[in-house]
C-alpha atoms as a PDB file:
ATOM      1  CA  UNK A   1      -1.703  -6.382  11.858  1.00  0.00           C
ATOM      2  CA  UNK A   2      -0.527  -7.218   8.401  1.00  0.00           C
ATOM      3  CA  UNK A   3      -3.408  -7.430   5.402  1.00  0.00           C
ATOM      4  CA  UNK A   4      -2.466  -8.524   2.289  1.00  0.00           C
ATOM      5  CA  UNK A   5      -5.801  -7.357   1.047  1.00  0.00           C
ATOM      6  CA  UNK A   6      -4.348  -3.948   0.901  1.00  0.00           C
ATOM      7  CA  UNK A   7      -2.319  -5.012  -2.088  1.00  0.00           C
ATOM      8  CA  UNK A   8      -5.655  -4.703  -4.064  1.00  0.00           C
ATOM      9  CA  UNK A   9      -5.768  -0.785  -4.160  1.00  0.00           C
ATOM     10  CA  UNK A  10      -2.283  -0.719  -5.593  1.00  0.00           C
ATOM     11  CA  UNK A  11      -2.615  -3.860  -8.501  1.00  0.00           C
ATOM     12  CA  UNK A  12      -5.979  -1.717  -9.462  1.00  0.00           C
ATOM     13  CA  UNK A  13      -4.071   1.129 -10.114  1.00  0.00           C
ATOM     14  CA  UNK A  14      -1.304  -0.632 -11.734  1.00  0.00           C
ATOM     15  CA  UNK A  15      -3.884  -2.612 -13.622  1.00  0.00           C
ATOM     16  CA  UNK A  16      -5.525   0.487 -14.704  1.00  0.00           C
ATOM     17  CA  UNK A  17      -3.200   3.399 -14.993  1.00  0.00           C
ATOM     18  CA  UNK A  18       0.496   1.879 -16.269  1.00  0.00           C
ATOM     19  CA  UNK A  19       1.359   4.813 -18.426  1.00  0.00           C
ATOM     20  CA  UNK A  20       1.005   6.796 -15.472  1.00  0.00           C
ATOM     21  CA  UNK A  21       2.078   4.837 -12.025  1.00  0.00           C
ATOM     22  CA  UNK A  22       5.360   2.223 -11.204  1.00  0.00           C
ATOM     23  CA  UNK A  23       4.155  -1.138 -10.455  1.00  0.00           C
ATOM     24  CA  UNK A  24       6.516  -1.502  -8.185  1.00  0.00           C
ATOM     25  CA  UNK A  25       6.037   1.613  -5.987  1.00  0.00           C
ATOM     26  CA  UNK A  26       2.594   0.728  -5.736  1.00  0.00           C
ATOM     27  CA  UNK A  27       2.855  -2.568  -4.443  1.00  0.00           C
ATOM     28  CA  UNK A  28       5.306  -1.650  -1.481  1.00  0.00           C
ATOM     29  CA  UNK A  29       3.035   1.588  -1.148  1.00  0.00           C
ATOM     30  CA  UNK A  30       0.517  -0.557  -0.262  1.00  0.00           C
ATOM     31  CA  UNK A  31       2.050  -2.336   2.466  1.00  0.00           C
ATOM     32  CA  UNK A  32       4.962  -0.769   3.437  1.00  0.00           C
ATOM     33  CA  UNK A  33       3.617   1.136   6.383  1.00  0.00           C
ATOM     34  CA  UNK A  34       2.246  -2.545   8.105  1.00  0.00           C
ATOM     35  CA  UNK A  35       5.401  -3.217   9.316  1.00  0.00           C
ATOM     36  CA  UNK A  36       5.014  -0.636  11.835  1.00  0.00           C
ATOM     37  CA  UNK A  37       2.153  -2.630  13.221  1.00  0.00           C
ATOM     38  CA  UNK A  38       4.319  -5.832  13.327  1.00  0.00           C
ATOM     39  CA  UNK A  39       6.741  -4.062  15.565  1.00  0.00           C
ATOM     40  CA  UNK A  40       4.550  -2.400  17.685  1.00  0.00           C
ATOM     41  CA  UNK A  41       2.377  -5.617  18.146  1.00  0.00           C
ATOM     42  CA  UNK A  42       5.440  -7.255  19.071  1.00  0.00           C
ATOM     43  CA  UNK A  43       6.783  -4.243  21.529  1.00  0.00           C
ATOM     44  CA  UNK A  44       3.062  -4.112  23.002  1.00  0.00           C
ATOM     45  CA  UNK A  45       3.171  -8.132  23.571  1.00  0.00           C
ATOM     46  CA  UNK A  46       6.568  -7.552  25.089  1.00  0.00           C
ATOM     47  CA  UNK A  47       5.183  -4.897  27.677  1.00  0.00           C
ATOM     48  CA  UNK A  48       2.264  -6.811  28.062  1.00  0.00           C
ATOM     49  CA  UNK A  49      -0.317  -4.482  26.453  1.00  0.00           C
ATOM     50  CA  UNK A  50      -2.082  -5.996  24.216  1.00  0.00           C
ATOM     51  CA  UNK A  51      -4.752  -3.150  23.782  1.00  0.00           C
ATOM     52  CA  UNK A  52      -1.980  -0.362  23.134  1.00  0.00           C
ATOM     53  CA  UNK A  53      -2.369   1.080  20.002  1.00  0.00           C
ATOM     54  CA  UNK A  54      -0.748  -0.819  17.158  1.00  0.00           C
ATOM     55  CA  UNK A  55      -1.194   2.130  14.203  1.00  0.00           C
ATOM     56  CA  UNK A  56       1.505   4.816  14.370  1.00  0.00           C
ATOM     57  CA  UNK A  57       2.860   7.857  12.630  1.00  0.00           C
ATOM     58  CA  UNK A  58       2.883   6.147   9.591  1.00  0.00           C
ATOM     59  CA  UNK A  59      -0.589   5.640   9.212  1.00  0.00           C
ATOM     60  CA  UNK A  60      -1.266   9.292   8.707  1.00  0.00           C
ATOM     61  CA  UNK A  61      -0.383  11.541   6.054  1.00  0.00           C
ATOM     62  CA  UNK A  62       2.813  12.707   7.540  1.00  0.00           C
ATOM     63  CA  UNK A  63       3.653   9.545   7.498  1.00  0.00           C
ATOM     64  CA  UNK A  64       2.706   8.605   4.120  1.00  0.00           C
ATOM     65  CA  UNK A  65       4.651  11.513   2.940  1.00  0.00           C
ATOM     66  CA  UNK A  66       8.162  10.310   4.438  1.00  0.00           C
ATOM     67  CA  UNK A  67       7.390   6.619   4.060  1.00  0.00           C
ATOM     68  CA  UNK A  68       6.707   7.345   0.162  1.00  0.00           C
ATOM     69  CA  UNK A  69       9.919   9.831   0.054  1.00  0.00           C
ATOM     70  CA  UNK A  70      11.810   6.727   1.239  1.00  0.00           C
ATOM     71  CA  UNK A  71      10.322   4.173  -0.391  1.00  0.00           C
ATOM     72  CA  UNK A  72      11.364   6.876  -4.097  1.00  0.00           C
ATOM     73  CA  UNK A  73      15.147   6.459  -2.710  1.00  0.00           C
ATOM     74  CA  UNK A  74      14.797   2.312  -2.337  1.00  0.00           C
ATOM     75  CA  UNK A  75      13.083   1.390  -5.438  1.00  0.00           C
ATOM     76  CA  UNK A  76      15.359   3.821  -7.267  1.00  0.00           C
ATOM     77  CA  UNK A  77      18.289   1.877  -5.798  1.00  0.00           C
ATOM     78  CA  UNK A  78      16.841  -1.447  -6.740  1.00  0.00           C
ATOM     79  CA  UNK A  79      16.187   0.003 -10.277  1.00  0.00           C
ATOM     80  CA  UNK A  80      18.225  -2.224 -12.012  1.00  0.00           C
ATOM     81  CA  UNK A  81      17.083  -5.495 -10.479  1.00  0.00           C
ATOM     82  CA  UNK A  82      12.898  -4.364 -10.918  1.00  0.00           C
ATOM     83  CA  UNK A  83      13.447  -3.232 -14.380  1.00  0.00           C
ATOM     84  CA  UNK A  84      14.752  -7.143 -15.407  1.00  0.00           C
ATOM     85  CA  UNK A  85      11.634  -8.373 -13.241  1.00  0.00           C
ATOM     86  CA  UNK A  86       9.296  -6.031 -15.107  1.00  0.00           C
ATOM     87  CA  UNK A  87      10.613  -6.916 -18.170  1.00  0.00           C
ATOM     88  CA  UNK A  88      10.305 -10.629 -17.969  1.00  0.00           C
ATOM     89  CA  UNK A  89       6.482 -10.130 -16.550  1.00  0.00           C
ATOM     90  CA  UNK A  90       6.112  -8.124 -19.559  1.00  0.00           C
ATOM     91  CA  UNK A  91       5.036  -4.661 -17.306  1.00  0.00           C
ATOM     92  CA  UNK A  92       6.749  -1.909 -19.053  1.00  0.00           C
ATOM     93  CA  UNK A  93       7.663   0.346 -16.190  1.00  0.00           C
ATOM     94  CA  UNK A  94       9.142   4.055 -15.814  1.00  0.00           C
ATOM     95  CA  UNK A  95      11.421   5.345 -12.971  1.00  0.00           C
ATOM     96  CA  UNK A  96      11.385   8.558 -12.661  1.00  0.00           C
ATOM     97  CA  UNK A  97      11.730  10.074  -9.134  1.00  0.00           C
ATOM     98  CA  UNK A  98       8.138  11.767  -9.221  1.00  0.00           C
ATOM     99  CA  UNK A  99       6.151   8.733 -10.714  1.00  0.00           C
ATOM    100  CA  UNK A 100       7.492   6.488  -7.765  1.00  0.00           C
ATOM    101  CA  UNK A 101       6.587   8.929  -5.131  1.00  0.00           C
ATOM    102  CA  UNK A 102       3.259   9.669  -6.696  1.00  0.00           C
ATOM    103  CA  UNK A 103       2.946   6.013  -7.277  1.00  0.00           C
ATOM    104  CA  UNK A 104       3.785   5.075  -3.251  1.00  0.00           C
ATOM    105  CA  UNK A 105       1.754   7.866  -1.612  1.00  0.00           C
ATOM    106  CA  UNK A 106      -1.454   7.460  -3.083  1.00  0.00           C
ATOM    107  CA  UNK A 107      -1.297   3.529  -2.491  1.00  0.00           C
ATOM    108  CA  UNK A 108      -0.390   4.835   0.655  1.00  0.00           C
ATOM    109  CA  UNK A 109      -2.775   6.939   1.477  1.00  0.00           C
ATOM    110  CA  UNK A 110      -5.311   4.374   0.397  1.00  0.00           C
ATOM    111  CA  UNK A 111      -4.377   1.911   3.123  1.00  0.00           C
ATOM    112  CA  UNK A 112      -4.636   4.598   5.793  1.00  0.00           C
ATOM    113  CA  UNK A 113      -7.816   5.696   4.270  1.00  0.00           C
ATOM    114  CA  UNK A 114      -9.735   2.343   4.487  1.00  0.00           C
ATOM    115  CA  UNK A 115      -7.671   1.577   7.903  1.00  0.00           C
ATOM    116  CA  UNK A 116      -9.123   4.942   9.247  1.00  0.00           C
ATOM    117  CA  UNK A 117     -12.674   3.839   8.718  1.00  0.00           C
ATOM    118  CA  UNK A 118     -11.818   0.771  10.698  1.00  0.00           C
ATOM    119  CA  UNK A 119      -9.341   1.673  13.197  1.00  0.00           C
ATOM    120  CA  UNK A 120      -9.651   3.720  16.049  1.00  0.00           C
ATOM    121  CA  UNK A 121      -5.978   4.385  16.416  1.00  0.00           C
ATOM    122  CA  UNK A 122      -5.746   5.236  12.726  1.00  0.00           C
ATOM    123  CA  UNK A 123      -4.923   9.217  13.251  1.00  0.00           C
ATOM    124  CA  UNK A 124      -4.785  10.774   9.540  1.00  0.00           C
ATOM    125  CA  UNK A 125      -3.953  13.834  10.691  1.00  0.00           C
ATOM    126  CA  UNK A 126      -1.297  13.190  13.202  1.00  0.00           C
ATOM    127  CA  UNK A 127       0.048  14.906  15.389  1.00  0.00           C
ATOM    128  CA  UNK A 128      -3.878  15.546  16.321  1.00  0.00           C
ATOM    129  CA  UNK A 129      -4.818  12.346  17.780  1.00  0.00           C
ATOM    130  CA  UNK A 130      -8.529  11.979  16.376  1.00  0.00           C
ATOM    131  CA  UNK A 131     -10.162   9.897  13.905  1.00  0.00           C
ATOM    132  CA  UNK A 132     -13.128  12.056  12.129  1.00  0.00           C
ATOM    133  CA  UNK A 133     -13.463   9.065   9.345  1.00  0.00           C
ATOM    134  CA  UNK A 134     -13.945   6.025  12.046  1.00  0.00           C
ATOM    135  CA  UNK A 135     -17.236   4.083  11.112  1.00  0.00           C
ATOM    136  CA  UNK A 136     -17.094   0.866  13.333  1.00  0.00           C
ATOM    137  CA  UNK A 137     -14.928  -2.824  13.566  1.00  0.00           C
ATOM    138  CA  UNK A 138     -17.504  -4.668  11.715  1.00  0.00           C
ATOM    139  CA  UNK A 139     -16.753  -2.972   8.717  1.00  0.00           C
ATOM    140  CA  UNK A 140     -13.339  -4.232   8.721  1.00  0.00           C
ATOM    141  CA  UNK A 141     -14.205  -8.021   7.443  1.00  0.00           C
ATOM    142  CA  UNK A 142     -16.116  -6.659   4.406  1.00  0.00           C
ATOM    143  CA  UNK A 143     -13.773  -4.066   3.308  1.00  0.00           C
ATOM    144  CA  UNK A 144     -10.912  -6.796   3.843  1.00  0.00           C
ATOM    145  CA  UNK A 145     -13.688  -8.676   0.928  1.00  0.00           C
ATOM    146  CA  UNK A 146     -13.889  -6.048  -1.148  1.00  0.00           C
ATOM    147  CA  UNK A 147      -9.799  -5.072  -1.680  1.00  0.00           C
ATOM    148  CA  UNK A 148      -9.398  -8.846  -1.947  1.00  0.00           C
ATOM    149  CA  UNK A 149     -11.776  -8.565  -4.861  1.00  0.00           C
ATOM    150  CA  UNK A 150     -10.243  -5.709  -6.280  1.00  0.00           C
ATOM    151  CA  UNK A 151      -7.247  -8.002  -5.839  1.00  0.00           C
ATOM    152  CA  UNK A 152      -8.410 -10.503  -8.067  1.00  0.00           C
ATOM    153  CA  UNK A 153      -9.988  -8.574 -10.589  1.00  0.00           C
ATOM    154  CA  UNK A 154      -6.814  -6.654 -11.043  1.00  0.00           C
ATOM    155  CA  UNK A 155      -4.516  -9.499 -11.157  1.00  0.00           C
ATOM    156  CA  UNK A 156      -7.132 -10.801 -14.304  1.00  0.00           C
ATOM    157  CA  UNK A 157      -6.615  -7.799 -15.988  1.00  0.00           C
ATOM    158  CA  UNK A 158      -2.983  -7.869 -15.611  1.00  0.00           C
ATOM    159  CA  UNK A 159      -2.453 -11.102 -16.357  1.00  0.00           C
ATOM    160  CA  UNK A 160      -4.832 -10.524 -19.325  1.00  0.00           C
ATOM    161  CA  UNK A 161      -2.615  -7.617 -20.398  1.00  0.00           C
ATOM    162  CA  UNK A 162       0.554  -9.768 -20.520  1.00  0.00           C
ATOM    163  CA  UNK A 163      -0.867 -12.495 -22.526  1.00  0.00           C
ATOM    164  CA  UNK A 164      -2.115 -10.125 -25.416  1.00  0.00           C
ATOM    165  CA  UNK A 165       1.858  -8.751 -25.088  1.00  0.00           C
ATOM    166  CA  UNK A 166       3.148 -11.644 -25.272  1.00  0.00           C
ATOM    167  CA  UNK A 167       1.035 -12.676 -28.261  1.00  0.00           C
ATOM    168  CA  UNK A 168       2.056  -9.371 -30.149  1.00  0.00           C
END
């Protein structure tokens, strides 16, 4: 359903590209297109089908495309609010339309690529309804590892980055 481990692909980036990505963007591109599972869980336990499928349109690139478009138009809106946040974590962020899209689609599309090799309803290339990238289930626990890893190296190196700014 929901993985916070994905959050590790996006703080790496942000840990190791801020000149070129928003924090921000990658963060909810990370995660944003989970809450399409949540519903669909919940619509599936409703029906009683718990084996339905519980990945949708927005776990393919379509998806990640008009996900990240919207996602632009919301953190643009909450621009005001993020850029006092940013500031008092010490993240100096920019805002332009094309950084938060580029920002939320390839978070994006790293989610849907690691849920891909996991997932058999995972469909990339939707509307085609086939998963060329599917390894096997038993990967899933390990990969979960390794973006919680990621996680926590890239929170270190963030946090690292803020102390030497705050020191200067």
């Amino acid at each position: 359903m929901f993985s916070p481990t994905h959050f590790g692909t996006g703080l790496l980036l942000g840990a190791l590209g801020p000149a070129f990505f928003n924090f921000w963007a990658l963060l909810a591109g990370s995660v944003a297109m989970d809450f399409e599972n949540i519903f669909l869980v919940s619509i599936n336990k409703i029906t009683g089908c718990p084996n339905c499928f519980h990945h949708g349109f927005f776990h393919s690139i379509l998806g990640a495309i008009l996900g990240s478009l919207i996602l632009s138009f919301v953190i643009l809106k909450l621009k005001p609010v993020l850029e006092k946040i940013s500031l008092s974590l010490k993240i100096k962020q920019s805002f332009p339309f094309k950084t938060l899209f580029l920002s939320s689609f390839l978070a994006w599309l790293a989610h849907i690529g690691f849920d891909s090799l996991v997932h058999r309803d995972v469909f990339l290339f939707w509307p085609i309804k086939t998963n060329p990238f599917l390894i096997s289930w038993t990967l899933y626990w390990p990969l979960s590892f390794v973006l919680a890893a990621i996680g926590t190296v890239s929170l270190t190196i963030l946090a690292i980055r803020m102390i030497k700014y705050k020191e200067n």
